[in-house]
Protein backbone atom coordinates (compact mmCIF):
# COMPACT_ATOMS: atom_id res chain seq x y z
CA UNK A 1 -46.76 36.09 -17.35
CA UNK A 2 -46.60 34.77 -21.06
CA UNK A 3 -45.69 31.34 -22.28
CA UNK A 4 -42.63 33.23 -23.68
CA UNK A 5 -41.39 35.13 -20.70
CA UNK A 6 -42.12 32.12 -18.26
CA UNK A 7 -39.41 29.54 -20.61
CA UNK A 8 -37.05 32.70 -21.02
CA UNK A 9 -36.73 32.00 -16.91
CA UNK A 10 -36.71 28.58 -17.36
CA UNK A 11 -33.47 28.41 -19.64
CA UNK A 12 -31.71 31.16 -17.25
CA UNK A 13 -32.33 28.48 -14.62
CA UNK A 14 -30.55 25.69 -16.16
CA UNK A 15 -27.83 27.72 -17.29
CA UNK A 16 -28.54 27.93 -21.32
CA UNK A 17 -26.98 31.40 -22.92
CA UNK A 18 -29.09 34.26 -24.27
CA UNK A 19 -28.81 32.64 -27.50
CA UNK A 20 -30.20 29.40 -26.58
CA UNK A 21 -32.89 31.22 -24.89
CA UNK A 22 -33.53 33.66 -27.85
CA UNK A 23 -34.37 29.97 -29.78
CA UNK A 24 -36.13 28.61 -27.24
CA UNK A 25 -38.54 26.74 -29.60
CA UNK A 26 -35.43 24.88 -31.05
CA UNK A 27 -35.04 22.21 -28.74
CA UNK A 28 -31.73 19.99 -29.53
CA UNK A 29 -32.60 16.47 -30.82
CA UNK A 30 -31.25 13.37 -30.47
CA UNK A 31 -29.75 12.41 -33.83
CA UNK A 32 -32.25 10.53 -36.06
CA UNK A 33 -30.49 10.06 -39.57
CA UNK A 34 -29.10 7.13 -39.62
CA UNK A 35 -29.89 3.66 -37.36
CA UNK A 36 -27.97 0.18 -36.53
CA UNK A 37 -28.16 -2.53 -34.31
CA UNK A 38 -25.25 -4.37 -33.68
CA UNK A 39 -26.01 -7.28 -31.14
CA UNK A 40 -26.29 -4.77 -27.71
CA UNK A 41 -25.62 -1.78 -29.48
CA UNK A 42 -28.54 0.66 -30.72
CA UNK A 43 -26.67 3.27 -32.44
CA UNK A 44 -28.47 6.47 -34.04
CA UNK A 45 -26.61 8.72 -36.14
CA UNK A 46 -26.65 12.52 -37.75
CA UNK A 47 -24.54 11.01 -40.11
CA UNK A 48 -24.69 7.67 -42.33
CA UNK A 49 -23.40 4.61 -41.02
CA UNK A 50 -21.65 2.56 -43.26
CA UNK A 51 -22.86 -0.89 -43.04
CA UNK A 52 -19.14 -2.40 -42.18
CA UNK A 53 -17.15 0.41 -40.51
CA UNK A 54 -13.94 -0.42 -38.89
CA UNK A 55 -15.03 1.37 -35.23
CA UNK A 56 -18.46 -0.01 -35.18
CA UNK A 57 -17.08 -3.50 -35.65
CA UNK A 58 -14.48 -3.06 -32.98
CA UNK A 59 -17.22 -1.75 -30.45
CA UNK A 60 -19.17 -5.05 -31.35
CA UNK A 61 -15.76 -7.14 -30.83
CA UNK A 62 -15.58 -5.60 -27.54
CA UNK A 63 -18.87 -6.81 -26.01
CA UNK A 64 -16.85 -10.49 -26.15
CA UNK A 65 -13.68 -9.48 -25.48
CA UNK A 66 -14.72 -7.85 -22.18
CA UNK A 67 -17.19 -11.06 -21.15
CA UNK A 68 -14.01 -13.22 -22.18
CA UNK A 69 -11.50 -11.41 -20.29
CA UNK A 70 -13.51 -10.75 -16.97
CA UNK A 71 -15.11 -13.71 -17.27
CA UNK A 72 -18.85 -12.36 -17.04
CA UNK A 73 -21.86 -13.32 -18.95
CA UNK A 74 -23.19 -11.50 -22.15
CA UNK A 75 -26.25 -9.36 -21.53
CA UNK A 76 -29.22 -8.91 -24.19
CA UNK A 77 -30.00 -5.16 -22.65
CA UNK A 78 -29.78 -2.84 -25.46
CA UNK A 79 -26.74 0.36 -25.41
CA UNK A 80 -28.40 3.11 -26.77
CA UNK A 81 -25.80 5.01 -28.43
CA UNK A 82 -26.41 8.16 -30.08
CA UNK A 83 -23.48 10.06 -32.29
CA UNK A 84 -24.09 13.46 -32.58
CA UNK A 85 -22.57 15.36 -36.26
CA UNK A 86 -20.49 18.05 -34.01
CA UNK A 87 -19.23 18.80 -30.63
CA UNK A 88 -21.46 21.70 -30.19
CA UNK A 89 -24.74 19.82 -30.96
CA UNK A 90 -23.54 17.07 -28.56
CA UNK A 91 -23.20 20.48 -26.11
CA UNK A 92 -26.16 21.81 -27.05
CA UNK A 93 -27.75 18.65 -25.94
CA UNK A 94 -26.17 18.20 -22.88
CA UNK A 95 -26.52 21.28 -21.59
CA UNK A 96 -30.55 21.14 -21.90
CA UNK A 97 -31.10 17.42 -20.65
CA UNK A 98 -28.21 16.95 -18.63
CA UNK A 99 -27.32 20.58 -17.15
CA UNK A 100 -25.89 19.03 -13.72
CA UNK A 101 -23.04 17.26 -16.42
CA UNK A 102 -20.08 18.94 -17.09
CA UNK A 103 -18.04 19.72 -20.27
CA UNK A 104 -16.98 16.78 -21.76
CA UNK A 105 -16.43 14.77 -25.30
CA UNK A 106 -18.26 11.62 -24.57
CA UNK A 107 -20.94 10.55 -21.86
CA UNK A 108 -22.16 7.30 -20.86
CA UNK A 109 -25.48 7.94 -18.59
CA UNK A 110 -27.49 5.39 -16.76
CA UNK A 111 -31.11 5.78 -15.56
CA UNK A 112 -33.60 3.13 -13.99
CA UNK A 113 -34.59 1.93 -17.69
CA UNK A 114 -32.03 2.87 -20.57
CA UNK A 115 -28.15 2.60 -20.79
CA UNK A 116 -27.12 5.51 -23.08
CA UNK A 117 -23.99 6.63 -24.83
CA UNK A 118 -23.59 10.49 -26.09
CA UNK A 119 -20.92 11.11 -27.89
CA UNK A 120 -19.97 12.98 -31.34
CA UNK A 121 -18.11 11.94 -34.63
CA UNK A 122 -14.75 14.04 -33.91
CA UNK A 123 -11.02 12.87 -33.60
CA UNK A 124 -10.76 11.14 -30.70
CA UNK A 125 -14.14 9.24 -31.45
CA UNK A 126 -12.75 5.86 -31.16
CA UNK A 127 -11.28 6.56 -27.94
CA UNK A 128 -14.41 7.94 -26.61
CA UNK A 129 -16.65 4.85 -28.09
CA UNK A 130 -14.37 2.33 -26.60
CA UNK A 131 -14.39 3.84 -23.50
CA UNK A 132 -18.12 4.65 -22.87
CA UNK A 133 -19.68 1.58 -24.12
CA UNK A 134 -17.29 -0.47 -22.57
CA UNK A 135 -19.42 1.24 -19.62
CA UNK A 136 -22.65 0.21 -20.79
CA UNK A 137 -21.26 -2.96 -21.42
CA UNK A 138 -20.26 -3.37 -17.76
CA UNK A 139 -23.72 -1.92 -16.30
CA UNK A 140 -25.28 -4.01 -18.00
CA UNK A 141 -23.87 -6.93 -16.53
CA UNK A 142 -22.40 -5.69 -13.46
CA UNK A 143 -24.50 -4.08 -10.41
CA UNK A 144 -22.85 -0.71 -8.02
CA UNK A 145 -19.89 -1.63 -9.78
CA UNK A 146 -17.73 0.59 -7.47
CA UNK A 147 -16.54 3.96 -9.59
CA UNK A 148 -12.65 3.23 -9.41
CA UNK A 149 -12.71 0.09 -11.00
CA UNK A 150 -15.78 1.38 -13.22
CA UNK A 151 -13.26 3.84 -14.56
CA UNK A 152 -9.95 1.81 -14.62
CA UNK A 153 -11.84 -0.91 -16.76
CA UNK A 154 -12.98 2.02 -19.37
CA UNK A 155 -9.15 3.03 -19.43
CA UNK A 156 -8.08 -0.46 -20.26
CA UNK A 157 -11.03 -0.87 -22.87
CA UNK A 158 -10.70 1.97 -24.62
CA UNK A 159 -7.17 1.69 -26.29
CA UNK A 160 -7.06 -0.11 -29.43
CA UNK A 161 -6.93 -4.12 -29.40
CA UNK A 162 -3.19 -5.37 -29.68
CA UNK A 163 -2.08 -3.55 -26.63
CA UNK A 164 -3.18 -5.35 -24.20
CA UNK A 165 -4.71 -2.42 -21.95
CA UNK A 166 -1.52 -0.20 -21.77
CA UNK A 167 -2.92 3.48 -21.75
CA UNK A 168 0.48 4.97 -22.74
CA UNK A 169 -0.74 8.23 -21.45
CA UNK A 170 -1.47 7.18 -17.86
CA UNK A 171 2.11 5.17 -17.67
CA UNK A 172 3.60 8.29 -18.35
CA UNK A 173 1.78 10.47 -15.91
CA UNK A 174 2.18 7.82 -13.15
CA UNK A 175 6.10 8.08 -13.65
CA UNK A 176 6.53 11.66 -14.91
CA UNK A 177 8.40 12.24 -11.64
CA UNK A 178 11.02 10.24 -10.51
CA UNK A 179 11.96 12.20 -7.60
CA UNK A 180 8.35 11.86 -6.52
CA UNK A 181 7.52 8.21 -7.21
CA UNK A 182 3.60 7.37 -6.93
CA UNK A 183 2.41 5.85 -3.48
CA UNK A 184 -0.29 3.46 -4.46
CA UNK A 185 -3.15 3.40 -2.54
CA UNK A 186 -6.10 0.96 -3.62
CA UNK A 187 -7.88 2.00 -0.29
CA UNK A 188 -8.23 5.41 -0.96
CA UNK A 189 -9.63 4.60 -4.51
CA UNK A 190 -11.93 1.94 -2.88
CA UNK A 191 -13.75 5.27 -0.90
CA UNK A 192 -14.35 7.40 -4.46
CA UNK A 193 -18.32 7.51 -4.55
CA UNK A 194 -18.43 10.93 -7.14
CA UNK A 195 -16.43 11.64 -10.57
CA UNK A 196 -16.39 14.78 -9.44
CA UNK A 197 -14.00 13.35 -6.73
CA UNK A 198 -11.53 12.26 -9.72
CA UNK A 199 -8.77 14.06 -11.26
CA UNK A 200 -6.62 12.67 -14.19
CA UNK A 201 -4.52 11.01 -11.23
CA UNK A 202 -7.23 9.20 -10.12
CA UNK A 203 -8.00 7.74 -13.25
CA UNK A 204 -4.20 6.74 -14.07
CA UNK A 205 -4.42 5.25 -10.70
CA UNK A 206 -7.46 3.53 -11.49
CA UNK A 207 -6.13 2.26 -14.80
CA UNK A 208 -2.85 1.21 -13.16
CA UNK A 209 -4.86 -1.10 -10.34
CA UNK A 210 -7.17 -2.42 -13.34
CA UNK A 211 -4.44 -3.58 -15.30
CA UNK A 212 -2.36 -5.00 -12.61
CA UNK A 213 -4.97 -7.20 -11.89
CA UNK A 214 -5.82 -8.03 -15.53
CA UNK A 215 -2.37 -9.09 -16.80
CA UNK A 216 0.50 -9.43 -14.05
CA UNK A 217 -0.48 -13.03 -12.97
CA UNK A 218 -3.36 -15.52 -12.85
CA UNK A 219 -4.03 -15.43 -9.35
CA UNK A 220 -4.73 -11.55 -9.62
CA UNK A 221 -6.47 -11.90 -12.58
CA UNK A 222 -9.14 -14.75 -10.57
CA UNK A 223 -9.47 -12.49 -7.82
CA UNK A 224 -10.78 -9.66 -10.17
CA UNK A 225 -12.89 -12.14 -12.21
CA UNK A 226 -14.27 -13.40 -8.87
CA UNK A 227 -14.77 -10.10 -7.10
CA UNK A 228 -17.04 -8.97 -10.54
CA UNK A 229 -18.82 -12.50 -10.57
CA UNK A 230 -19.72 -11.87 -7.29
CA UNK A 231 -21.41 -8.12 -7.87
CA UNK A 232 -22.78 -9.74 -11.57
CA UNK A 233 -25.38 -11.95 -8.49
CA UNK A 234 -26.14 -9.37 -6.71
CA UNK A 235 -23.71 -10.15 -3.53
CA UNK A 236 -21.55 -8.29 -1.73
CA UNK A 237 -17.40 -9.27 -2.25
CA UNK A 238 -14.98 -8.31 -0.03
CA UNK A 239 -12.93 -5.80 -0.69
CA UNK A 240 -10.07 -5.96 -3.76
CA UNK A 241 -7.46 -4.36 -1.45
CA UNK A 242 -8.08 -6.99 1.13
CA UNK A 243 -8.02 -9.71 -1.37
CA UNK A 244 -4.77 -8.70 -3.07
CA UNK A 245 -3.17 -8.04 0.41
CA UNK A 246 -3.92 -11.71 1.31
CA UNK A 247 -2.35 -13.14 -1.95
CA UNK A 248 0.68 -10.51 -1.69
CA UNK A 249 2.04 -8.58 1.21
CA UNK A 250 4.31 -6.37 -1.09
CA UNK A 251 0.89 -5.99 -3.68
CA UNK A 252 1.18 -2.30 -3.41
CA UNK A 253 5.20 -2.22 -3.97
CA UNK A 254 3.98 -4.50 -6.77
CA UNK A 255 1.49 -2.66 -9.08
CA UNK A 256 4.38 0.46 -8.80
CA UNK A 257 6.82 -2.32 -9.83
CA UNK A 258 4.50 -3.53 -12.45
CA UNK A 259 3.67 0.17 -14.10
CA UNK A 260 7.70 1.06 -13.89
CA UNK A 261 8.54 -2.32 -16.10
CA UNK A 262 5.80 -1.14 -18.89
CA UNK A 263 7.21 2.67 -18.85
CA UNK A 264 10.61 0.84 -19.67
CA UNK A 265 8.97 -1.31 -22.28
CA UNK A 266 7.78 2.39 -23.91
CA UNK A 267 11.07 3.76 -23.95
């Protein structure tokens, strides 16, 4: 068996198309252009990076603004984040070091040694910054955070500063219905161990329970901060749904009270 024939097999294995395999010498790269380090942020670039850019400085802010808000410390571990000049190199990518991943515009992966962040410079860019390094931020702080609050953090993150965490789009999918009101259900959320296990409902509901906690009242707010502080040493907390039900019988009516008074304030 040639060299040739043997990789030809190898790329039908992890799924690449004729044409990648036709080019299997071509390896995608990381991008490699451009380079900046921004306190915890390594960032790589296909294209030049300015050296003040409106984004970059708001992904900086954020590193504070998250420590501030959930009251956790700042970490010194780098967030390697690498910007890719199109979609379909991003793809390309992907598909050759990550083939288990699926389709998506942004990626924040974690392995035993490096946080990284994969994303491209398209329109939603922003978006997709805030949200996945507000994931490395939390890694790299935060131990088996547990995957629904992992996500509903991101969601709050990654809208622009000034509105307070409302993810407009989430809001409007959790009241879309009025003849079928959502059931909250922080248990249910609290067994999610896969992404694959969560749909866009999932994530509004994740958002939904995040935000509750962040800005309907102080108590809910110290019960988040603590149950993070807690995981941040390396202990186990008990549960947020059995936290909130102490502090609140009606919690659950709550956080569906609390996301019906912010669709009104959208109206």
């Amino acid at each position: 068996m040639t060299a040739r024939h043997w990789i030809a097999i190898a790329c039908t294995a992890i799924g690449l198309s004729i044409d990648g395999c036709a080019s299997w010498h071509a390896t995608p790269a990381l991008p490699s252009r451009s380079h900046m380090v921004l306190d915890q942020l390594d960032i790589v670039s296909d294209t030049p990076l300015p050296q003040h850019h409106r984004l970059l400085e708001e992904l900086r802010a954020q590193r504070q603004m998250l420590s501030t808000k959930l009251g956790l410390p700042l970490s010194e571990e780098p967030i390697h984040v690498y910007l890719f000049a199109s979609g379909e190199k991003l793809a390309a990518y992907m598909r050759v070091h990550f083939p288990g991943l699926p389709a998506r515009r942004a990626f924040f992966v974690e392995s035993d040694t490096k946080l990284n962040v994969y994303a491209y410079w398209g329109d939603r860019v922003a978006e997709d910054l805030r949200h996945e390094v507000a994931h490395g931020y939390l890694h790299s702080v935060v131990p088996n955070l547990p995957l629904w609050l992992d996500e509903g953090l991101a969601e709050y993150f990654e809208v622009s500063r000034g509105l307070d965490g409302v993810n407009r789009p989430h809001v409007d999918q959790l009241t879309a219905d009025p003849q079928r009101p959502w059931q909250p259900d922080l248990e249910r959320l609290e067994q999610l161990r896969d992404t694959e296990e969560m749909t866009q409902a999932e994530y509004a509901q994740s958002w939904a329970w995040t935000h509750f906690m962040l800005e309907s009242s102080p108590q809910r707010l110290q019960i988040l901060q603590g149950y993070l502080q807690t995981l941040a040493r390396r202990q186990t907390p008990e549960s947020l749904s059995i936290q909130l039900r102490r502090a609140d019988a009606r919690y659950q009516q709550n956080v569906a009270q609390h996301v019906s008074v912010l669709h009104q304030s959208l109206r």
